[in-house]
N, C-alpha and C. Protein backbone atom coordinates (compact mmCIF):
# COMPACT_ATOMS: atom_id res chain seq x y z
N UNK A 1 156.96 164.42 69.87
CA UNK A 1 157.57 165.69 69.52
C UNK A 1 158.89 165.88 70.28
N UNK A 2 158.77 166.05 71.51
CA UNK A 2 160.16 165.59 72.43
C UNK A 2 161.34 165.13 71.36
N UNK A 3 161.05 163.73 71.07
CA UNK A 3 162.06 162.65 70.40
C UNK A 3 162.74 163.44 68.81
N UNK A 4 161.58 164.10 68.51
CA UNK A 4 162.28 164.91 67.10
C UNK A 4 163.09 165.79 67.57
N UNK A 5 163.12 166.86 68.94
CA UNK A 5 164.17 167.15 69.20
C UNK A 5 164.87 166.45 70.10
N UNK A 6 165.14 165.57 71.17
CA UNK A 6 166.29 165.32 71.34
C UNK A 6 167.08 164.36 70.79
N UNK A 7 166.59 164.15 69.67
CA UNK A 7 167.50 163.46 68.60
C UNK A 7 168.46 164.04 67.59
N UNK A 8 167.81 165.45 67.72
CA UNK A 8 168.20 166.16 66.48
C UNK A 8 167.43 166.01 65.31
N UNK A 9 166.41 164.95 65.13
CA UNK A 9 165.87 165.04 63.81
C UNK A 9 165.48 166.16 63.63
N UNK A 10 164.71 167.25 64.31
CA UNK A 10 164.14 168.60 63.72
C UNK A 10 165.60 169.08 62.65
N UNK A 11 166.49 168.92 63.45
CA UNK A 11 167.49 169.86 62.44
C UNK A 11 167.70 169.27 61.11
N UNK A 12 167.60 167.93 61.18
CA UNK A 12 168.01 167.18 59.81
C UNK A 12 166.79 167.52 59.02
N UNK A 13 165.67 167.78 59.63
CA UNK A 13 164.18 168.39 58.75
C UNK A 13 164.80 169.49 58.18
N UNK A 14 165.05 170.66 59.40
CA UNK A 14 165.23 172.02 58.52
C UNK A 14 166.45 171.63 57.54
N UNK A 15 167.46 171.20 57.67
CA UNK A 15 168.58 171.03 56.94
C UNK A 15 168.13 170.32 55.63
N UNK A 16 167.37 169.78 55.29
CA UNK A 16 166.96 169.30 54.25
C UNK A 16 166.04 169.97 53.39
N UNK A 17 165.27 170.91 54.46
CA UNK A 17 164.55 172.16 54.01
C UNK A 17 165.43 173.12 52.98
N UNK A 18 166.34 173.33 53.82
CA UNK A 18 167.53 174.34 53.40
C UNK A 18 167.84 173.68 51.71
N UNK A 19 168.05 172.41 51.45
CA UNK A 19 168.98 171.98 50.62
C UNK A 19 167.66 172.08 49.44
N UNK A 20 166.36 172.09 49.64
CA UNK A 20 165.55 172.09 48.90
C UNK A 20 164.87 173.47 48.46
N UNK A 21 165.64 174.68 49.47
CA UNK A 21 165.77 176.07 49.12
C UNK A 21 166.40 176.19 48.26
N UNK A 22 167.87 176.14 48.21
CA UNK A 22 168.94 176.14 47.17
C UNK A 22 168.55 175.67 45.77
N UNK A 23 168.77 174.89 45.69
CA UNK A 23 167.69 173.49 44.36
C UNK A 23 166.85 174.47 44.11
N UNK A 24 165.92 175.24 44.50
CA UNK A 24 164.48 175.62 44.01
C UNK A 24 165.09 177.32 43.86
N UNK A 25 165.95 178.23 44.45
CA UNK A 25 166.35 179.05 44.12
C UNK A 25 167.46 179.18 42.64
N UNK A 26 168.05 178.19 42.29
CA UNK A 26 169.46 178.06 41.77
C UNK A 26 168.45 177.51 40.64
N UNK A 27 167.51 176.59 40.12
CA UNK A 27 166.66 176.30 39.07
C UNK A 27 166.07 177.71 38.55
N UNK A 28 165.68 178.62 40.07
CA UNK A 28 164.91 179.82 38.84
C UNK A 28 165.90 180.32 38.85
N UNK A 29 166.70 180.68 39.11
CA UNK A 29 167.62 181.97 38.42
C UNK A 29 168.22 180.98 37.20
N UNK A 30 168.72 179.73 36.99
CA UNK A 30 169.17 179.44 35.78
C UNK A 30 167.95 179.23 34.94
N UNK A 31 167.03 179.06 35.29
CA UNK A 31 166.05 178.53 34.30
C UNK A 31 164.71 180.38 33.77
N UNK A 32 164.92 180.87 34.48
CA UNK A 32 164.21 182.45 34.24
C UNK A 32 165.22 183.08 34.33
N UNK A 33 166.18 183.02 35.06
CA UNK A 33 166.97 184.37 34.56
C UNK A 33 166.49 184.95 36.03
N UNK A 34 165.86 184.91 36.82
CA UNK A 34 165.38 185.81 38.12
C UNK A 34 165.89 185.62 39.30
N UNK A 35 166.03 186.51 39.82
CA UNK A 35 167.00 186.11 41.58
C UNK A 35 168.43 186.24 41.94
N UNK A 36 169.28 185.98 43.03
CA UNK A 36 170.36 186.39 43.10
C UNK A 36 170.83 184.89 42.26
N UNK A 37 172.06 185.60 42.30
CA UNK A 37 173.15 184.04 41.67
C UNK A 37 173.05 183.18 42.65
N UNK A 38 173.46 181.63 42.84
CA UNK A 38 173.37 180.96 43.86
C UNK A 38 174.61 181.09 44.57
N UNK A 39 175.83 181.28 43.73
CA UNK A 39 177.06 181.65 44.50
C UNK A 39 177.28 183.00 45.69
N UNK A 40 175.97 183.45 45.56
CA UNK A 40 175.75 184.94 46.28
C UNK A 40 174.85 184.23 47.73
N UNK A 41 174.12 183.09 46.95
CA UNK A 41 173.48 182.97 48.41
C UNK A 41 174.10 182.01 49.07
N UNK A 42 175.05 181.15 48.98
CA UNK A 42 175.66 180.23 49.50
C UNK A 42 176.52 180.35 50.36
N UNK A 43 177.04 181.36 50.67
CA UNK A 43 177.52 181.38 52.03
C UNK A 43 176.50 181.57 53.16
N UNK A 44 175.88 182.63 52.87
CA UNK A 44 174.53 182.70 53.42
C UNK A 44 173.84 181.57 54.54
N UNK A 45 173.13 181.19 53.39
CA UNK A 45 172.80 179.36 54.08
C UNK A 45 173.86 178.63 54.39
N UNK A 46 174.95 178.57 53.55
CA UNK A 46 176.22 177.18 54.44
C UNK A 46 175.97 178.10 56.10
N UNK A 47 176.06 179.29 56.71
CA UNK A 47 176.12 179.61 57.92
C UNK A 47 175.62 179.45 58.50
N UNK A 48 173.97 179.99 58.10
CA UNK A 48 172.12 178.67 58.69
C UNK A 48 172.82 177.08 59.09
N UNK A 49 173.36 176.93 57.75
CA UNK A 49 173.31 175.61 58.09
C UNK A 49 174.40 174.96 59.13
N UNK A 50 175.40 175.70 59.12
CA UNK A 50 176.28 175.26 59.92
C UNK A 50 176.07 175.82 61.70
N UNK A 51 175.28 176.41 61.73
CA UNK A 51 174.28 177.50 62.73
C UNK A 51 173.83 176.25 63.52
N UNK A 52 172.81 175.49 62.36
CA UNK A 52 171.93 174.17 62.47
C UNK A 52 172.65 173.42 63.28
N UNK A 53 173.38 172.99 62.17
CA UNK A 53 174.75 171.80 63.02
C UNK A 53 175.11 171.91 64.16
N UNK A 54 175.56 172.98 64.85
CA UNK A 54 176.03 173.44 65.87
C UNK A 54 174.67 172.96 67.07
N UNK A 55 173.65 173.63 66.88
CA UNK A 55 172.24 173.20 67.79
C UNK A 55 172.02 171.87 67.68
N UNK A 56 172.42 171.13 66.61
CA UNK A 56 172.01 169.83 66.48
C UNK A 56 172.93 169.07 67.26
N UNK A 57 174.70 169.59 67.37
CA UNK A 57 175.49 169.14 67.93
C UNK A 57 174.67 169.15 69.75
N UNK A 58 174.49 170.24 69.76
CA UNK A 58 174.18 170.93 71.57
C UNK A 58 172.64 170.23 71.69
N UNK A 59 171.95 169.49 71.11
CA UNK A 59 170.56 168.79 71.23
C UNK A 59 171.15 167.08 71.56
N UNK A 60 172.32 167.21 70.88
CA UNK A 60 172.71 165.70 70.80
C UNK A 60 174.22 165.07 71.66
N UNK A 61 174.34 166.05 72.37
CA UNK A 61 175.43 166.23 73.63
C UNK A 61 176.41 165.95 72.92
N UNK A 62 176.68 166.18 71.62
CA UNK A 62 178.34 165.78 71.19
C UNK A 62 179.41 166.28 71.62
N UNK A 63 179.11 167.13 72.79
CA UNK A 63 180.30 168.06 73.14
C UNK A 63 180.70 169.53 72.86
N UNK A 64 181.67 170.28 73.26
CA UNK A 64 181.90 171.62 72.85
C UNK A 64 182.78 172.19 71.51
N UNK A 65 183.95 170.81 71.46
CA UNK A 65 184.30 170.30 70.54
C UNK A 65 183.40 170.76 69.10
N UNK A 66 182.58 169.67 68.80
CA UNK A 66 181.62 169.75 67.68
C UNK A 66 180.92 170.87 67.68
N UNK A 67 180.79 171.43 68.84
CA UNK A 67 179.60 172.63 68.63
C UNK A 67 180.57 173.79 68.29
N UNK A 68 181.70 173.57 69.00
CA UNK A 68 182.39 174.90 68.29
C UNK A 68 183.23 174.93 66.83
N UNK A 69 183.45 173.74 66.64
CA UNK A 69 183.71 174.11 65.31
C UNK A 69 182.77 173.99 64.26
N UNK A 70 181.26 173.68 64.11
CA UNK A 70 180.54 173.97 63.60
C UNK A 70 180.28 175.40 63.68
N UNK A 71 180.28 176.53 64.71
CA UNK A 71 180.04 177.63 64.93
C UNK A 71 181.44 178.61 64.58
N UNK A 72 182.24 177.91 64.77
CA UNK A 72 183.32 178.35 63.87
C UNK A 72 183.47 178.93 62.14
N UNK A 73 182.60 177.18 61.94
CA UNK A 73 182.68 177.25 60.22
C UNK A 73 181.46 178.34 60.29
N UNK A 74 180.55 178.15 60.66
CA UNK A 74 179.19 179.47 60.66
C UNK A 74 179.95 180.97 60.21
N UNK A 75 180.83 181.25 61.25
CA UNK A 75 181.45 182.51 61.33
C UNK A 75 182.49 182.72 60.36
N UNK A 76 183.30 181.89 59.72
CA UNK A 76 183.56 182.48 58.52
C UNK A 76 182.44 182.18 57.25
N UNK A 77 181.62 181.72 57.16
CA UNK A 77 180.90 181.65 56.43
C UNK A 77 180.39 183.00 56.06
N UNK A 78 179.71 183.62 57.58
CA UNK A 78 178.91 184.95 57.89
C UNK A 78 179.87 186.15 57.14
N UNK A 79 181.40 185.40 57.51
CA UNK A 79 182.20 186.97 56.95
C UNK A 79 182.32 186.99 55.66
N UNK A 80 182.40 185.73 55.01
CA UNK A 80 182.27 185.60 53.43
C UNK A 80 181.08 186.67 52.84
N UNK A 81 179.93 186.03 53.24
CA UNK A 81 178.85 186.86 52.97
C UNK A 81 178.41 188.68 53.29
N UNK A 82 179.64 188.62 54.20
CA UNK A 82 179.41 189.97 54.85
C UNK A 82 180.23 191.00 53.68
N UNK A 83 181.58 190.08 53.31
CA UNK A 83 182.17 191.00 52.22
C UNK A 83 181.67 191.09 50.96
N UNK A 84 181.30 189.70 50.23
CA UNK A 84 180.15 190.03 49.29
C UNK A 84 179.03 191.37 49.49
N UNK A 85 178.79 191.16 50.44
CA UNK A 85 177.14 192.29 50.35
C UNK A 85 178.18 193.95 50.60
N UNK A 86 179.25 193.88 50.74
CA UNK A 86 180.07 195.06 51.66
C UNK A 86 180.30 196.16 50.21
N UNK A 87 179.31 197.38 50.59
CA UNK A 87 179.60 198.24 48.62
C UNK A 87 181.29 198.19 48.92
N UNK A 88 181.77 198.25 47.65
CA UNK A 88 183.21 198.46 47.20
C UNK A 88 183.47 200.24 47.10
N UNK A 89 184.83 200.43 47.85
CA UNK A 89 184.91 201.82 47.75
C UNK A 89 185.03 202.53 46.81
N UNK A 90 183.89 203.66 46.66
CA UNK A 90 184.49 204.33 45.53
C UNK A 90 185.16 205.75 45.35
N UNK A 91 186.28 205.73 44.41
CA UNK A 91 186.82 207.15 44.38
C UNK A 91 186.29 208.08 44.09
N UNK A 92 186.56 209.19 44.73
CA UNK A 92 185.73 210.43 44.95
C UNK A 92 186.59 211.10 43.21
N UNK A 93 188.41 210.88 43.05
CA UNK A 93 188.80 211.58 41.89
C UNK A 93 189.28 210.02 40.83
């Protein structure tokens, strides 16, 4: 157990988890019609995932380098998603 994390494999688990969320979310909404769009959830998870990366970087000593620009990309990811979900103003006249 150790070796799955200090290798990083746990993250390449969840990260593959993730990619098999998407796939299984993005089939039902095209295939029923049910759920958000996948373009709605994809920033979302790219930020998980780039979240991931970042821990996987800091499990696997790549440096501050890698960890911060993985946590970088996270954070505009987060703001993408933040303006999506953000109601649009509306006029009072």
């Amino acid at each position: 157990m150790d070796a799955l994390f200090a290798g990083g494999r746990v993250i390449d688990l969840i990260l593959g988890l993730m990619v098999l969320e998407i796939l299984a979310l993005a089939a039902l909404y095209f295939l029923r019609g049910k759920g958000i769009p996948p373009t709605r959830l994809l920033p979302n998870l790219l930020a998980g995932a780039f979240l991931m990366l970042a821990l996987r970087a800091s499990l696997t000593n790549a440096g501050a380098t890698a960890m911060g620009g993985w946590l970088l990309l996270g954070l505009v990811c987060h703001l993408v998603d933040l303006r999506l979900r953000w109601p649009r103003k509306r006029r009072l006249f």
